[in-house]
Protein backbone atom coordinates (compact mmCIF):
# COMPACT_ATOMS: atom_id res chain seq x y z
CA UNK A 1 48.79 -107.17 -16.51
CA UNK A 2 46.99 -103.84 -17.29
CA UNK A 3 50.56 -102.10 -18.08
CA UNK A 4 51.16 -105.44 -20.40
CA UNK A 5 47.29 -105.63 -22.09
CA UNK A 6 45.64 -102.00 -21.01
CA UNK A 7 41.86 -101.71 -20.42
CA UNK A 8 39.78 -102.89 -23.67
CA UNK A 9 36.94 -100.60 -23.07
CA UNK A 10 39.32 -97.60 -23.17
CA UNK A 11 41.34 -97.99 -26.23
CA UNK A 12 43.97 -100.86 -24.23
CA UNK A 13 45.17 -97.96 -22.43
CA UNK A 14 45.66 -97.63 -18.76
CA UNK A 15 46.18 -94.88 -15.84
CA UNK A 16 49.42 -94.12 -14.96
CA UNK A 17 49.96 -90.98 -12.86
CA UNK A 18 46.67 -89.24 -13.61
CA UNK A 19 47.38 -89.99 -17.62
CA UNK A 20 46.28 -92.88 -19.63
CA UNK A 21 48.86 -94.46 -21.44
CA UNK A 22 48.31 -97.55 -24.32
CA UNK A 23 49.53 -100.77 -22.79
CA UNK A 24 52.71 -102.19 -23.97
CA UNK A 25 51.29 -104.83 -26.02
CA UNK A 26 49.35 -103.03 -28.30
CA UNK A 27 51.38 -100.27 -28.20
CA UNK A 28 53.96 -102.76 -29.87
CA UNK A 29 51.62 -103.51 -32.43
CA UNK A 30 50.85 -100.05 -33.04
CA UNK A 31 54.51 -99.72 -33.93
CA UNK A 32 54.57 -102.61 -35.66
CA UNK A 33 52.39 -101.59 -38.05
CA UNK A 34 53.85 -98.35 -38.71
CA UNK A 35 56.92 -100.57 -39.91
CA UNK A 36 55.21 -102.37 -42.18
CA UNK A 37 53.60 -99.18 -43.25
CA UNK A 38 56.89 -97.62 -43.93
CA UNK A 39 58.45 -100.46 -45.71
CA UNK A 40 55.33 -99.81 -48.17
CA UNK A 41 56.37 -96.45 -48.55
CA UNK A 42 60.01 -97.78 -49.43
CA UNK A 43 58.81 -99.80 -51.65
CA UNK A 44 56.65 -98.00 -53.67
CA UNK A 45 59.41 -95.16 -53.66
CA UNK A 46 61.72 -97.31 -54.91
CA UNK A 47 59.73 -97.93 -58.25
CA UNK A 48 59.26 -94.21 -58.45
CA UNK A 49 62.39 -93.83 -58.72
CA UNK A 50 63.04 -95.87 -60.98
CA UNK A 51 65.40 -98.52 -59.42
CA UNK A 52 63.43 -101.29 -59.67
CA UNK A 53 60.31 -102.26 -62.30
CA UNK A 54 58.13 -103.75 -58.43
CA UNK A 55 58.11 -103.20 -55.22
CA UNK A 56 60.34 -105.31 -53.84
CA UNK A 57 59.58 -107.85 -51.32
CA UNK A 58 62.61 -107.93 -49.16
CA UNK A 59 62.97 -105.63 -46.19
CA UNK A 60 65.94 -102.67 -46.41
CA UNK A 61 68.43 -103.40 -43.51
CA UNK A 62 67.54 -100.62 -41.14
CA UNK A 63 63.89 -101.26 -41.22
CA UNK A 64 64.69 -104.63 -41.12
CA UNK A 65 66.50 -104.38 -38.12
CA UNK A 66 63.64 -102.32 -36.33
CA UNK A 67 61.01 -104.99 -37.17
CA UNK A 68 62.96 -107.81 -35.89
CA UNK A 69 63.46 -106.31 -32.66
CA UNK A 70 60.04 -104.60 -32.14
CA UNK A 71 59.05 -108.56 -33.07
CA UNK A 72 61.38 -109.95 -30.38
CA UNK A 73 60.16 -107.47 -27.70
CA UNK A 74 55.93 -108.00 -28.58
CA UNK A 75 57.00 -112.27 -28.53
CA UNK A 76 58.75 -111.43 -24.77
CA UNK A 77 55.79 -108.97 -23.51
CA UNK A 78 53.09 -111.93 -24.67
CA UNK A 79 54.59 -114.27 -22.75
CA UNK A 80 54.73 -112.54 -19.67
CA UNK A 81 50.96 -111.83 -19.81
CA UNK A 82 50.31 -115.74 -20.70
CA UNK A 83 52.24 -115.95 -17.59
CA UNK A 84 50.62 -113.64 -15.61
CA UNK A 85 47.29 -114.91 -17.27
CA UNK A 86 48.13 -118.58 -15.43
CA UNK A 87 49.05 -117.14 -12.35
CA UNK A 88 45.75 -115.05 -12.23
CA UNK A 89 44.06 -118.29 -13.07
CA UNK A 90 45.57 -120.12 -10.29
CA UNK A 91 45.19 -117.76 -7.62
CA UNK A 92 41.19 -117.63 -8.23
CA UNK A 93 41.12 -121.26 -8.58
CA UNK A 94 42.92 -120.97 -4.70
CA UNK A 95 40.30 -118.59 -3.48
CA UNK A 96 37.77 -120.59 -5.09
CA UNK A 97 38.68 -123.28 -3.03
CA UNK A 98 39.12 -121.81 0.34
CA UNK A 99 35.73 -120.27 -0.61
CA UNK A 100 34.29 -123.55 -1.24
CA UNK A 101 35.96 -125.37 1.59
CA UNK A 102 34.18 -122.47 4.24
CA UNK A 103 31.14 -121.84 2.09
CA UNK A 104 27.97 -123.54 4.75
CA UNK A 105 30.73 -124.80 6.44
CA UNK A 106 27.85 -125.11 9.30
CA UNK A 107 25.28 -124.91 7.23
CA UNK A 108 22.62 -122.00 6.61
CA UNK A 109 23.19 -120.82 10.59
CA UNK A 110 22.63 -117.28 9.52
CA UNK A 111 26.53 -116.41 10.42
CA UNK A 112 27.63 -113.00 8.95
CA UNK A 113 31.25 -113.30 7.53
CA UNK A 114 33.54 -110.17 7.88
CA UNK A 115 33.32 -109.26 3.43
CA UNK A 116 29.88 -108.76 4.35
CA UNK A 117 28.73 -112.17 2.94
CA UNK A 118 26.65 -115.36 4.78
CA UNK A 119 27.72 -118.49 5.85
CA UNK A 120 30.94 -117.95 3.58
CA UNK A 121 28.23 -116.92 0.36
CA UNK A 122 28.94 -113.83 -1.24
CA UNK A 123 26.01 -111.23 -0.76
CA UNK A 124 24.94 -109.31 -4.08
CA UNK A 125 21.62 -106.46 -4.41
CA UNK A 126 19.24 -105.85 -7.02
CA UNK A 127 18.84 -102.62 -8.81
CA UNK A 128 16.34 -102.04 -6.18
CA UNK A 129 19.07 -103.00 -3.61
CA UNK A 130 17.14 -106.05 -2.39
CA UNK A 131 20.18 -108.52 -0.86
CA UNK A 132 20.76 -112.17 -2.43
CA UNK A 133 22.87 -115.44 -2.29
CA UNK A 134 25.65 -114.41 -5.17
CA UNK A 135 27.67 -117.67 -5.16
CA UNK A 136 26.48 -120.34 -8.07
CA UNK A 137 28.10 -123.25 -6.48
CA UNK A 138 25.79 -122.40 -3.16
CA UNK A 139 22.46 -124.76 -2.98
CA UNK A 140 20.77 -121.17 -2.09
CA UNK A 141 22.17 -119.39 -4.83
CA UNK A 142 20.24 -116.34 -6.39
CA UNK A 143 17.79 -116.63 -3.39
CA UNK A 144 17.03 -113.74 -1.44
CA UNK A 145 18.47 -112.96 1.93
CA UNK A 146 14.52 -112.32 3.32
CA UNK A 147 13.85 -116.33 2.72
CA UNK A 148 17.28 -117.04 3.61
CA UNK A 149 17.40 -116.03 7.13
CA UNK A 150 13.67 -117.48 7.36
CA UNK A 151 14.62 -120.37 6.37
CA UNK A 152 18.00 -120.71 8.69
CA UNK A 153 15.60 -119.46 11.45
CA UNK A 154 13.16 -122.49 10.64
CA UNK A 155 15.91 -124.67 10.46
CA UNK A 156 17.76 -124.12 13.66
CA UNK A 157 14.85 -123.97 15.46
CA UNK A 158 13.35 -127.58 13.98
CA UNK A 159 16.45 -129.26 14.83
CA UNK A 160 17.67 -127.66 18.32
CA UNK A 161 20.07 -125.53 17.26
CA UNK A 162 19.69 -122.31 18.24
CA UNK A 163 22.55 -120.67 20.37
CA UNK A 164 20.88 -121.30 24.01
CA UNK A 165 19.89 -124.99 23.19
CA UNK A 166 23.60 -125.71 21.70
CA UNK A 167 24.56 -123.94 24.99
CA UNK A 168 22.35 -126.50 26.85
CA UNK A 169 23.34 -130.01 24.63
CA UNK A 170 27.27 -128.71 25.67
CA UNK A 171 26.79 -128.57 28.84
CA UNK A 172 24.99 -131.47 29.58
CA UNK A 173 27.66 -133.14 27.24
CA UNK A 174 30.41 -132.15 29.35
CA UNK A 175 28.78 -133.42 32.32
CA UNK A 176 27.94 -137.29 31.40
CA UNK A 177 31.98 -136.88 30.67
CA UNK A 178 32.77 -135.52 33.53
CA UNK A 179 30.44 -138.41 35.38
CA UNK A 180 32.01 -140.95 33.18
CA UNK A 181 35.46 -140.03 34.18
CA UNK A 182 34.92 -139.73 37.65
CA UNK A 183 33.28 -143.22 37.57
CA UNK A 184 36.54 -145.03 36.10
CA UNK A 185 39.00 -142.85 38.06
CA UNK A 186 40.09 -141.54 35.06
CA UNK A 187 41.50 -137.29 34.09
CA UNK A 188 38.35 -135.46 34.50
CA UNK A 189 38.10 -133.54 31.12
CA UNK A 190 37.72 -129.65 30.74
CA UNK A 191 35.15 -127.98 29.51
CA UNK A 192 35.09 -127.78 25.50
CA UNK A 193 34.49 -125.20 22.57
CA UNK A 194 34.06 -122.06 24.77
CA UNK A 195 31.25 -119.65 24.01
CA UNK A 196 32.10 -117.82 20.69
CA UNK A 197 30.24 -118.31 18.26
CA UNK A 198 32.59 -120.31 15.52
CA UNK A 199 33.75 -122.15 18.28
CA UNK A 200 30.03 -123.62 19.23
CA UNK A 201 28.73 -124.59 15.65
CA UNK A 202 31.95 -126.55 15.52
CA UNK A 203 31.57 -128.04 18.62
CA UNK A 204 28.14 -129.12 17.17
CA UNK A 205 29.15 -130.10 13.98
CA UNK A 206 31.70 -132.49 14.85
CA UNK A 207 31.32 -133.39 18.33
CA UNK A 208 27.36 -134.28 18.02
CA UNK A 209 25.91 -136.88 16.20
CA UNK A 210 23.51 -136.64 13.92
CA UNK A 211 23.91 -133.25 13.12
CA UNK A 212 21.15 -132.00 10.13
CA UNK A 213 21.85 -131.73 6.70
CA UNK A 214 21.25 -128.37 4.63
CA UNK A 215 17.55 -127.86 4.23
CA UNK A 216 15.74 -127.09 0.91
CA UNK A 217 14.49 -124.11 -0.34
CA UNK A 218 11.35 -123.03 1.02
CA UNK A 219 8.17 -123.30 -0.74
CA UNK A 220 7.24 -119.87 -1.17
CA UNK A 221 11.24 -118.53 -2.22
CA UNK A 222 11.75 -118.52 -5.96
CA UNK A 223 15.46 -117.02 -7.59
CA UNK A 224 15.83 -113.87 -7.16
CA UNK A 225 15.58 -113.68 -11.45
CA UNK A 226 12.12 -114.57 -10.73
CA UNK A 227 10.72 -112.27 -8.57
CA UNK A 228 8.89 -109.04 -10.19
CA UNK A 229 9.48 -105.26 -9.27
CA UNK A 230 13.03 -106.25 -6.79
């Protein structure tokens, strides 16, 4: 795409082995309008010298010939960046979704992701390099990570999960099972989730009932775009 369209805020020209070079596209155009620059000239000439009382209209053969082509390639190099346009499209629209389908996929737990983001939010910083939610479709966007993580500690601790009582809800969960399937004769189960941490906040998100819904902002967190001197 940058060999087809170059870089607009350096002339639609783009690196290419430690040189800039103007992009295809408007390098067509460029020649383009030479062409048509030339076929002035012709034209013009052609009254000077007295073989005709206008310009004429009509292209000479060999200039002709160079347009047409020049106009065949530019058509061919436009489509492929509309192509390459819809594929760009599409592939965001992908990540977008596998964003969206991991983004509080726990809710606000406070769970680092390996880009550096939270709970599957991106992480952005102020000029001041103060940390924020970056990720509009997030409930907590533009709010800071400071009253984030306060208010994922408040949360988990209000409802019971924090990583020694989820530890404590399993086990005791895998023991009425184990009791239950002793008691009817039945396979005693093994022991779910295991300890990491992905593994647990699944275990409590889909084996427990009732598990909490994401919590509203706090009272004393504003956006980010609020906050003076950050």
């Amino acid at each position: 795409m940058v060999e087809l369209v170059g870089n607009p805020l350096r002339d639609y020209h783009y690196l290419y082995n430690g040189k800039w070079k103007l992009a295809l596209i408007p390098g067509m155009k460029k020649q383009l309008l030479e062409l048509h620059k030339r076929f002035k000239t012709w034209a013009k000439q052609q009254v000077r010298d007295g073989k005709v009382l206008e310009p004429p209209k009509e292209w000479p053969f060999e200039l002709l010939k160079l347009r047409l082509e020049r106009e065949a390639i530019l058509d061919v190099r436009i489509q492929e960046a509309n192509y390459l346009r819809e594929l760009i499209e599409k592939e965001k629209e992908k990540k977008a979704r596998e964003r969206s389908s991991i983004m509080l996929e726990y809710g606000p737990i406070g769970m680092s992701d390996r880009d550096g983001g939270i709970d599957g939010q991106k992480i952005n910083r102020t000029s001041k390099g103060v940390p924020f939610i970056d990720e509009p479709t997030s409930p907590y966007h533009l709010m800071t990570l400071f009253h984030y993580k306060q208010m994922s500690d408040a949360w988990k601790k209000e409802h019971g999960l924090t990583r020694q009582a989820l530890n404590n809800r399993q086990r005791e969960w895998h023991e009425e099972r184990v009791k239950k399937a002793e008691q009817e004769g039945t396979h005693v189960p093994g022991y779910p989730g295991g300890v990491d941490r992905k593994g647990l906040w699944r275990w409590a998100k889909f084996e427990c009932e009732g598990y909490p819904e994401n919590p509203n902002w706090p009272k004393d967190a504003k956006p980010v775009t609020e906050l003076q001197e950050v």
